[in-house]
N, C-alpha and C. Protein backbone atom coordinates (compact mmCIF):
# COMPACT_ATOMS: atom_id res chain seq x y z
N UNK A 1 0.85 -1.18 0.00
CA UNK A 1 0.00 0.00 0.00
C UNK A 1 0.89 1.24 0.00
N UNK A 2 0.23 2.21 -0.74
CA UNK A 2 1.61 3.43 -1.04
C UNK A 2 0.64 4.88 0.08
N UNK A 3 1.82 4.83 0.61
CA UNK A 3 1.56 6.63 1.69
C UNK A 3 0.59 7.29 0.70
N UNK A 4 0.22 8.12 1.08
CA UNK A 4 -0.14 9.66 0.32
C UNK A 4 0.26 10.28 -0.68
N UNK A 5 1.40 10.24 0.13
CA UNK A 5 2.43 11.15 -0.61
C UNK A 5 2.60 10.70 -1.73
N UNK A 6 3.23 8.86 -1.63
CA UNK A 6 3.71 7.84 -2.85
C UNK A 6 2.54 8.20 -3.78
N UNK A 7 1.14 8.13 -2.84
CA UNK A 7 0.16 7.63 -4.37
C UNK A 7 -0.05 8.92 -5.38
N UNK A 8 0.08 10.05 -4.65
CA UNK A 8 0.19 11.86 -5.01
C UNK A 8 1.77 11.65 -6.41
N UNK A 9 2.24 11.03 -6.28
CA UNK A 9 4.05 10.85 -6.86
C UNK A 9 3.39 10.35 -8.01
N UNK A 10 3.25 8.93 -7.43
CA UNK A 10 2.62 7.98 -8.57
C UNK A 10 1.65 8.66 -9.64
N UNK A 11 0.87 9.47 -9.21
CA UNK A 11 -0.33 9.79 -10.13
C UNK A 11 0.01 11.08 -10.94
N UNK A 12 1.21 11.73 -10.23
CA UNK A 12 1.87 12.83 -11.55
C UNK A 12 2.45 12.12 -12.20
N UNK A 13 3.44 10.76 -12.43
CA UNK A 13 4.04 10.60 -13.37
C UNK A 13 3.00 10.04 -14.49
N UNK A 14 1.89 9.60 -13.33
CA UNK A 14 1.01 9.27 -14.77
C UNK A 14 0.01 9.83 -15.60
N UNK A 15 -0.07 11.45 -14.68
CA UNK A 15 -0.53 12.28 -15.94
C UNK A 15 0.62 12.63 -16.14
N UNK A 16 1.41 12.34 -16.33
CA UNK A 16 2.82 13.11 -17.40
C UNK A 16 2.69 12.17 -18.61
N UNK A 17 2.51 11.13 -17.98
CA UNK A 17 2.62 10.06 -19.71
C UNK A 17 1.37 9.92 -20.42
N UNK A 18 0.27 10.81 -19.73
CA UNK A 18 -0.91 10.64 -20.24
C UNK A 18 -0.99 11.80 -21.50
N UNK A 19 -0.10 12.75 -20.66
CA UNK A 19 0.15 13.82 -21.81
C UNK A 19 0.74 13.94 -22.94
N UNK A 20 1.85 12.34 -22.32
CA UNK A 20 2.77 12.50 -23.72
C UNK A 20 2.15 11.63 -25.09
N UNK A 21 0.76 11.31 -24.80
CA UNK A 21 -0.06 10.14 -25.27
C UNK A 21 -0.10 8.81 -25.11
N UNK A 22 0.85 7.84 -23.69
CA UNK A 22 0.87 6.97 -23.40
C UNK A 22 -0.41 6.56 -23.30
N UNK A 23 -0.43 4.74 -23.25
CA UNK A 23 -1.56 3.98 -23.08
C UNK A 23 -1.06 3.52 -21.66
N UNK A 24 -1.97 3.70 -20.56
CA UNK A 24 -1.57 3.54 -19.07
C UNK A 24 -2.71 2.25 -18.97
N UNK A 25 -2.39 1.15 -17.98
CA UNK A 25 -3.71 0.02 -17.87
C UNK A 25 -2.79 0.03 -16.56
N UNK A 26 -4.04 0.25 -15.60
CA UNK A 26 -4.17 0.50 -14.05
C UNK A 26 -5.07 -0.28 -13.22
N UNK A 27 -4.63 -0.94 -12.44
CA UNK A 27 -5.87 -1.88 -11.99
C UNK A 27 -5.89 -1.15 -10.12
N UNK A 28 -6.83 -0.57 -9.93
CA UNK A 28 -6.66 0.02 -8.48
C UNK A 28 -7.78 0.23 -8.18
N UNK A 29 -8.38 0.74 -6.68
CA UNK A 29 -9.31 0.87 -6.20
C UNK A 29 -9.67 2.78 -5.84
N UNK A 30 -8.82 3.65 -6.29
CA UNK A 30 -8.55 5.19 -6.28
C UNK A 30 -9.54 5.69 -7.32
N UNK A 31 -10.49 5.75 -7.25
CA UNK A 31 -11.72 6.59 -8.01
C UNK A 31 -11.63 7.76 -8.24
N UNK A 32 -11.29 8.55 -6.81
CA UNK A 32 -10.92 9.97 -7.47
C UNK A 32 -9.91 10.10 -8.34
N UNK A 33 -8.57 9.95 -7.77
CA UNK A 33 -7.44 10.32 -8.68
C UNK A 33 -7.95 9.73 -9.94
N UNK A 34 -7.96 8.21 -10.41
CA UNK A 34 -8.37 7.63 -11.39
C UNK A 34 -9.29 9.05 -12.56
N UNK A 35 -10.40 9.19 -11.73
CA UNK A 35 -11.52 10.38 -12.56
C UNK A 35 -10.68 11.35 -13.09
N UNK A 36 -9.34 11.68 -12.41
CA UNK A 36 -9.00 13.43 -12.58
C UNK A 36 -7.76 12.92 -13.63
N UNK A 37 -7.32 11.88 -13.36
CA UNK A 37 -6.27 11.84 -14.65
C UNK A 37 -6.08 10.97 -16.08
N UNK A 38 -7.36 10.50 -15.71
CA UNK A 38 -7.62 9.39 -17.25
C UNK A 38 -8.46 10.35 -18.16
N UNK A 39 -8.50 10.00 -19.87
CA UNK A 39 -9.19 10.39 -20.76
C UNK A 39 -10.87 9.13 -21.05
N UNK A 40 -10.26 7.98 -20.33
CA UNK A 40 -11.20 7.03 -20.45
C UNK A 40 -10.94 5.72 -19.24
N UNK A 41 -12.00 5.17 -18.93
CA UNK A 41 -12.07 4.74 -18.10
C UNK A 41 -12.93 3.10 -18.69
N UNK A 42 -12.41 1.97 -18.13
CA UNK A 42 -13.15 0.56 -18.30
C UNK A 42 -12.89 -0.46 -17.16
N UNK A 43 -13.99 -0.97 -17.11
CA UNK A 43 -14.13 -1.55 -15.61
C UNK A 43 -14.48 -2.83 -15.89
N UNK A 44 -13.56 -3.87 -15.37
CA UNK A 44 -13.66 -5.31 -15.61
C UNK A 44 -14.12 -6.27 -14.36
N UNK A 45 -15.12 -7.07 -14.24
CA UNK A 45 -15.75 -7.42 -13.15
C UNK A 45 -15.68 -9.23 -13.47
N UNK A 46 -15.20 -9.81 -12.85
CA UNK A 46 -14.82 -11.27 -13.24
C UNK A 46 -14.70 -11.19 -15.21
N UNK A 47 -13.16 -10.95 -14.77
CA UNK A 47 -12.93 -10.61 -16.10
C UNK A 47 -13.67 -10.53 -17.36
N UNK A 48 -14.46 -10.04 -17.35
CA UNK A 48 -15.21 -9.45 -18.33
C UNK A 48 -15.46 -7.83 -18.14
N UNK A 49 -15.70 -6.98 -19.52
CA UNK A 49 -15.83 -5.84 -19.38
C UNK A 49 -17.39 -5.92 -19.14
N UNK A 50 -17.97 -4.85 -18.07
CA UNK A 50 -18.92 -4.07 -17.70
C UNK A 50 -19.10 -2.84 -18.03
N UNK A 51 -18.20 -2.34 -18.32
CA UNK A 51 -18.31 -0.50 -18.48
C UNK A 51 -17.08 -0.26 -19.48
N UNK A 52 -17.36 1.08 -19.88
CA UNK A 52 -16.41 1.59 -20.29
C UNK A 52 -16.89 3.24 -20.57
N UNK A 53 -16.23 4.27 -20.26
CA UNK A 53 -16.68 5.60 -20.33
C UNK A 53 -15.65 6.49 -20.26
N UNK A 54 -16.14 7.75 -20.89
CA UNK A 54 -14.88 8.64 -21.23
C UNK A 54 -15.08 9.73 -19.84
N UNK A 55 -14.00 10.22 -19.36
CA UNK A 55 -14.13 10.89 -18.39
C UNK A 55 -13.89 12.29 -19.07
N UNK A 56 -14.74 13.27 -17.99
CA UNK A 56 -14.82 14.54 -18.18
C UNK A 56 -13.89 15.23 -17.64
N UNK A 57 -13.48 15.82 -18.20
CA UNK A 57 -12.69 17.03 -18.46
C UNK A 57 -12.92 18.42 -17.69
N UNK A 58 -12.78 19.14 -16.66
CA UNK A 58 -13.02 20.33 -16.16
C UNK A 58 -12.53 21.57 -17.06
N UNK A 59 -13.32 22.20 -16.88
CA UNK A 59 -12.86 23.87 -18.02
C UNK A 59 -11.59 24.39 -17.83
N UNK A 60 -10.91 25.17 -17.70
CA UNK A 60 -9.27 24.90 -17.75
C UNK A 60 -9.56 26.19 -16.69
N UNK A 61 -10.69 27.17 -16.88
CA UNK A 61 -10.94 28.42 -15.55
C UNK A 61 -11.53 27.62 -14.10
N UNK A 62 -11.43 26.37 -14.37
CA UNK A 62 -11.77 25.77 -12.95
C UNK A 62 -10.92 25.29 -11.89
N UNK A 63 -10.04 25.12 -12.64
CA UNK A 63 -8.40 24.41 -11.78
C UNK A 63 -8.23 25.75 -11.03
N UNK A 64 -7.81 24.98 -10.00
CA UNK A 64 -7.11 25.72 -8.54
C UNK A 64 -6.03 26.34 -9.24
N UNK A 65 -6.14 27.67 -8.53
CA UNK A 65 -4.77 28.64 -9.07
C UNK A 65 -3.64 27.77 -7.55
């Protein structure tokens, strides 16, 4: 299990590669972070897909200064 801090670390490098157009496959239980740094999202439930959905995007005047 990763500190805070680690999982805060972990989740910038992976919007960094999200930016650079990497394909990231993440298997975790972090919903928020997950929401704020994926372009799409798919959810596998005894291995089979159940879902799959594109996540939204906040207006760029909404981010915390």
């Amino acid at each position: 299990m990763l500190t805070p801090a680690e999982a805060d670390h972990l989740f910038r490098i992976l919007s960094g590669l999200r930016d650079e157009g990497k394909t990231i496959i993440l298997i975790t239980h972090k919903l928020r972070e997950i929401m704020e740094i994926t372009d799409n999202v798919s959810v596998m439930r005894r291995g089979e897909m159940v879902a799959s959905v594109r996540t939204p995007r906040p207006a760029p005047n909404s981010w915390p200064s």
